[in-house]
Protein backbone atom coordinates (compact mmCIF):
# COMPACT_ATOMS: atom_id res chain seq x y z
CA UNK A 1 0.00 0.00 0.00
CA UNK A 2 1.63 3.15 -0.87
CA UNK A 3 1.34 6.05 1.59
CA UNK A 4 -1.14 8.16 -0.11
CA UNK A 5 -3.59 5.53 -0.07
CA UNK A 6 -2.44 4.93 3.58
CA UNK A 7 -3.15 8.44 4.24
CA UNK A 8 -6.71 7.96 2.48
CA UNK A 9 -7.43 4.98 4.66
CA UNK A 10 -6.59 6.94 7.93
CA UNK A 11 -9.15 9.62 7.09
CA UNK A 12 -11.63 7.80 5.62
CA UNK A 13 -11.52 5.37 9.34
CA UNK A 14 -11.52 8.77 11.14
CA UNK A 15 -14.43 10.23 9.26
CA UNK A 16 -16.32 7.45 9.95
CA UNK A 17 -15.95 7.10 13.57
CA UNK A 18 -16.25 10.53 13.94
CA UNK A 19 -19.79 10.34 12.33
CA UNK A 20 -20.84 7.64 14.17
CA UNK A 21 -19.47 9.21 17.13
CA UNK A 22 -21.86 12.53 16.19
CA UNK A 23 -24.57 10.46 16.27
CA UNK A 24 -24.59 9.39 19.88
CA UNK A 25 -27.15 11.05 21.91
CA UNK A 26 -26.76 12.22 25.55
CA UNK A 27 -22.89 11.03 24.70
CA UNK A 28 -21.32 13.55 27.18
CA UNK A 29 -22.78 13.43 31.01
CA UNK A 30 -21.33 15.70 33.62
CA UNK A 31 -18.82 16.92 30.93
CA UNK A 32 -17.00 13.17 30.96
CA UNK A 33 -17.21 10.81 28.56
CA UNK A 34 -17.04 7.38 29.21
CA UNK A 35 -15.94 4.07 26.91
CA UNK A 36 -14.97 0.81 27.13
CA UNK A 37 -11.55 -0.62 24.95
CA UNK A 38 -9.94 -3.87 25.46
CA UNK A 39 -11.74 -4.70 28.71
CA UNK A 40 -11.42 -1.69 30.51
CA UNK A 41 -13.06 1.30 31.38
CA UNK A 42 -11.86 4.64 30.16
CA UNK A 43 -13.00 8.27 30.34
CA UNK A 44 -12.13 11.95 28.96
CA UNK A 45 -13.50 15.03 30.44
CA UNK A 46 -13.12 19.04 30.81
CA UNK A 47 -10.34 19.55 32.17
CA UNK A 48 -9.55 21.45 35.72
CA UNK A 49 -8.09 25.23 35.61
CA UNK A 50 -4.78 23.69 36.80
CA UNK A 51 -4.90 21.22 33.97
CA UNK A 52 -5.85 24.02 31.52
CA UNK A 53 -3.00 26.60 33.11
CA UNK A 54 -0.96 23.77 32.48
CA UNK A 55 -2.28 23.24 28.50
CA UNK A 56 -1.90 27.42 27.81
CA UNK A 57 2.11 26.71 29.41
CA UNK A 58 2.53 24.07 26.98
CA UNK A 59 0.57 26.01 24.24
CA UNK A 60 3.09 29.08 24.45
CA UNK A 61 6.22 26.80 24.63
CA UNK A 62 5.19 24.90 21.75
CA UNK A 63 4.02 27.80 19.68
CA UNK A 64 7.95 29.59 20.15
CA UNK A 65 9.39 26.38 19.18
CA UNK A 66 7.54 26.57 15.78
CA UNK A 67 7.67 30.28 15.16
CA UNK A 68 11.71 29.69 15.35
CA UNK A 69 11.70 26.62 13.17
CA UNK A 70 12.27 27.40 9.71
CA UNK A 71 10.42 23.96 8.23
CA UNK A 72 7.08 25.75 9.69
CA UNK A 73 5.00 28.51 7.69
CA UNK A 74 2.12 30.47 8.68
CA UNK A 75 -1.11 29.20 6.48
CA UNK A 76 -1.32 32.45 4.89
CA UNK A 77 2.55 32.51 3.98
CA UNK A 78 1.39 28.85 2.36
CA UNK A 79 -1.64 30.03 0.56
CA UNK A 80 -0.02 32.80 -0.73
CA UNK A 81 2.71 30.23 -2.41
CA UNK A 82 -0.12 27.90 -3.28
CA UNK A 83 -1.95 30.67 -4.82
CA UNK A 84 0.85 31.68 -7.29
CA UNK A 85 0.94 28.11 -8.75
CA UNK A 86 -2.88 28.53 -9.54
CA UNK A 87 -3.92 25.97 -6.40
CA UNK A 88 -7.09 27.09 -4.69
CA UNK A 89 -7.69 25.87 -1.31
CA UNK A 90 -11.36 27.19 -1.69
CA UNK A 91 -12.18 24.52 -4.32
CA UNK A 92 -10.97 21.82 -2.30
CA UNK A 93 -13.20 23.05 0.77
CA UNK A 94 -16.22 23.47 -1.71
CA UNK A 95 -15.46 20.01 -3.08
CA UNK A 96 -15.32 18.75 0.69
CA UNK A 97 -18.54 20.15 1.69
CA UNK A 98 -20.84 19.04 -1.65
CA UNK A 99 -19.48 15.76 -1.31
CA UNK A 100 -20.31 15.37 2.51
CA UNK A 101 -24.20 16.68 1.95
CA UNK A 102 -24.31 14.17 -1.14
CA UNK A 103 -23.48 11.45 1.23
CA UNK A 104 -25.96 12.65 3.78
CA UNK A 105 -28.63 12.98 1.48
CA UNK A 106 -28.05 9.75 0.88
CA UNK A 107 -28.09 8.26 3.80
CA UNK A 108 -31.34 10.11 4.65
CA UNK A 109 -32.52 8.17 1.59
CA UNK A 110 -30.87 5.20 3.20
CA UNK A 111 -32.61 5.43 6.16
CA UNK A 112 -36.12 6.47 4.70
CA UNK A 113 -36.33 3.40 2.15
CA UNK A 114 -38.04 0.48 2.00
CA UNK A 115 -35.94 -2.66 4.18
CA UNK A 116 -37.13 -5.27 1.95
CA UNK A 117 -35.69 -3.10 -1.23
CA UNK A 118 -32.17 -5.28 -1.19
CA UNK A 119 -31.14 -3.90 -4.40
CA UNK A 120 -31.72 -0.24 -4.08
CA UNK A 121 -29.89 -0.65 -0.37
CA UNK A 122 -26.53 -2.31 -1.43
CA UNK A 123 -26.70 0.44 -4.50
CA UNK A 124 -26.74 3.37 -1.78
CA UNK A 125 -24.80 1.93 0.48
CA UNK A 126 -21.74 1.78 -2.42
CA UNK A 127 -22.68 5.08 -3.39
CA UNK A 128 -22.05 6.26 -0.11
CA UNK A 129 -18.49 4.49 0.33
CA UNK A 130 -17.71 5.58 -2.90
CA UNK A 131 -18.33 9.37 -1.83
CA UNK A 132 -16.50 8.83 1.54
CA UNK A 133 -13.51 7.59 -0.42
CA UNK A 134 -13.88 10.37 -2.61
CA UNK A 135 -14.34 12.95 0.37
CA UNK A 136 -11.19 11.34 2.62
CA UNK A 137 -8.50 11.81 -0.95
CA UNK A 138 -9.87 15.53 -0.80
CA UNK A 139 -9.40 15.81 3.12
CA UNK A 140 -5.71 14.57 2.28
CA UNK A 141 -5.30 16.57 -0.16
CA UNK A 142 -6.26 19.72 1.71
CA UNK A 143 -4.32 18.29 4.78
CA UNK A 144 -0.90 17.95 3.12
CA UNK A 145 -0.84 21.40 1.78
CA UNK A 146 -1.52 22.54 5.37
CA UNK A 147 0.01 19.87 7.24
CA UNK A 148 3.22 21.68 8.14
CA UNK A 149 1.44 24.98 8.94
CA UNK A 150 2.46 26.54 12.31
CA UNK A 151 -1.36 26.74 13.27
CA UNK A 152 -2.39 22.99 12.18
CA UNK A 153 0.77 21.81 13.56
CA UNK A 154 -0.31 23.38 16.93
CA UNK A 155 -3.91 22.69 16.97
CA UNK A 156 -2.87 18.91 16.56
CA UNK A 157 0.00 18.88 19.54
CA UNK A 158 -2.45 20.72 21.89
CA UNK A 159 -5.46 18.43 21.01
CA UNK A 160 -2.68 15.60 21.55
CA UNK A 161 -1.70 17.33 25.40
CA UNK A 162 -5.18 18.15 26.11
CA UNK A 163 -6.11 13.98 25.32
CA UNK A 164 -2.94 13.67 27.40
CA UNK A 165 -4.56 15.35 30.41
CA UNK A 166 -8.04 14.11 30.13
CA UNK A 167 -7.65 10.18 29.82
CA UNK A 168 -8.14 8.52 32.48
CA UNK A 169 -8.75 4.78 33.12
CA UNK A 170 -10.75 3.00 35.56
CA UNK A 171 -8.50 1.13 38.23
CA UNK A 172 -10.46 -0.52 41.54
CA UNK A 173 -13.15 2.16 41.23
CA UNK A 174 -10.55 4.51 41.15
CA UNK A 175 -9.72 7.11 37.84
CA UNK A 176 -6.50 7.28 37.49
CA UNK A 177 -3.98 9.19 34.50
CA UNK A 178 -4.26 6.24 31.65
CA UNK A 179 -0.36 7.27 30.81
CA UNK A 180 2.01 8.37 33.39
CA UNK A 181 3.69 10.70 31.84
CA UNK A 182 3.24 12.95 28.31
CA UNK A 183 6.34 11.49 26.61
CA UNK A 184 4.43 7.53 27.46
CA UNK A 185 1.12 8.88 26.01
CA UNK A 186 3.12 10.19 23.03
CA UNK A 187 5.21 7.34 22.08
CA UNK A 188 1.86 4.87 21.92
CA UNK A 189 0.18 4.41 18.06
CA UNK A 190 -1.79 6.62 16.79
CA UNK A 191 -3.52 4.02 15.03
CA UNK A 192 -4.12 1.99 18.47
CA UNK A 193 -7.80 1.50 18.95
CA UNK A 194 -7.22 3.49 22.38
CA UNK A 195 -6.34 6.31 21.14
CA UNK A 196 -8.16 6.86 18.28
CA UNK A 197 -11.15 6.75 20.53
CA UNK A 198 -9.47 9.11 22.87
CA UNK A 199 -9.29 10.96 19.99
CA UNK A 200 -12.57 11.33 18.70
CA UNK A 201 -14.61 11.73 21.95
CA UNK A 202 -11.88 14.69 22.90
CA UNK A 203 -13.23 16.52 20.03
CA UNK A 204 -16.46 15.43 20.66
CA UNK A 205 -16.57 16.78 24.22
CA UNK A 206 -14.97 20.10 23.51
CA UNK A 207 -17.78 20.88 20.56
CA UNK A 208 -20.20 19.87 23.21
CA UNK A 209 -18.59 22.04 25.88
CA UNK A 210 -18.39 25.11 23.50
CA UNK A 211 -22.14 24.73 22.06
């Protein structure tokens, strides 16, 4: 598998558990989410004012250490290279967003239809992987133009801290720090079930908390 496709993959797995995620009702209680991965019991939640002190500290020090290396633009000093080689961000946005109401207009018609109509539902259902495949190689697309912007590259270490500082797992009836220490939560896989749940419901608590 080359890495593009590898790349696809990722998003297309993320957009899908994120939308499934979305569609959980009453997900968030007491602003702590709660989940269950290999057997155990896990949680994120809001963090404390120490814990968010603690996330601006790290914000700051991270945010100097990009501004001084040279490998990092600002997205507008990228857009403004992009945009003399005739590349248009915009478009690839636009493109994003008509391909993600296709899919949930189909789906609506998914779940509207008739149960019994096998044909028409595996024809859908195709239809709607086909335009979530087509919707993650735009998403990478989009990403690795901005990928090694100063602002996506700090958004995605302080949603890493933050997950850092809310997961907690369930030990004796007692919540306790799932990893020790930030460089042990850092040097676990991304693609670990674990964390990509961590992940998700991080995201999905911080819409809910600024709603």
């Amino acid at each position: 598998m080359d890495m593009v496709q590898q790349k696809v993959d990722e998003v297309l797995k993320a957009i899908k558990e994120q939308n499934a995620i979305s569609k959980m009702a009453n997900l968030v209680k007491d602003n702590k989410i709660e989940f269950e991965d290999s057997g155990k019991t896990y949680r994120v939640r809001k963090l404390t004012f120490a814990e968010t002190d603690s996330l601006n500290e790290f914000k700051a020090r991270e945010y100097f250490k990009l501004v001084n290396d040279k490998a990092f633009k600002f997205k507008d000093q990228i857009l403004a290279e992009l945009k003399e080689k005739g590349i248009s961000l915009a478009g690839l946005d636009r493109m994003i967003k008509d391909t993600h109401f296709q899919i949930q207009e189909l789906c609506q018609r998914l779940a509207e239809m008739d149960p019994d109509d096998e044909k028409t539902r595996v024809a859908l259902s195709e239809q709607i992987e086909d335009l979530e495949q087509r919707e993650a190689e735009i998403s990478v697309r989009k990403f690795d133009y901005l990928d090694m912007s100063i602002e996506n590259q700090l958004e995605a270490r302080l949603q890493r801290h933050y997950t850092y500082l809310s997961l907690e797992v369930k030990v004796e009836e007692k919540w306790v720090r799932a990893y020790p220490t930030y460089e042990d939560f850092c040097s676990a896989r991304v693609s670990d079930s674990l964390m990509s749940k961590a992940f998700g419901y991080v995201a999905h608590l911080i819409v809910h908390h600024e709603a």
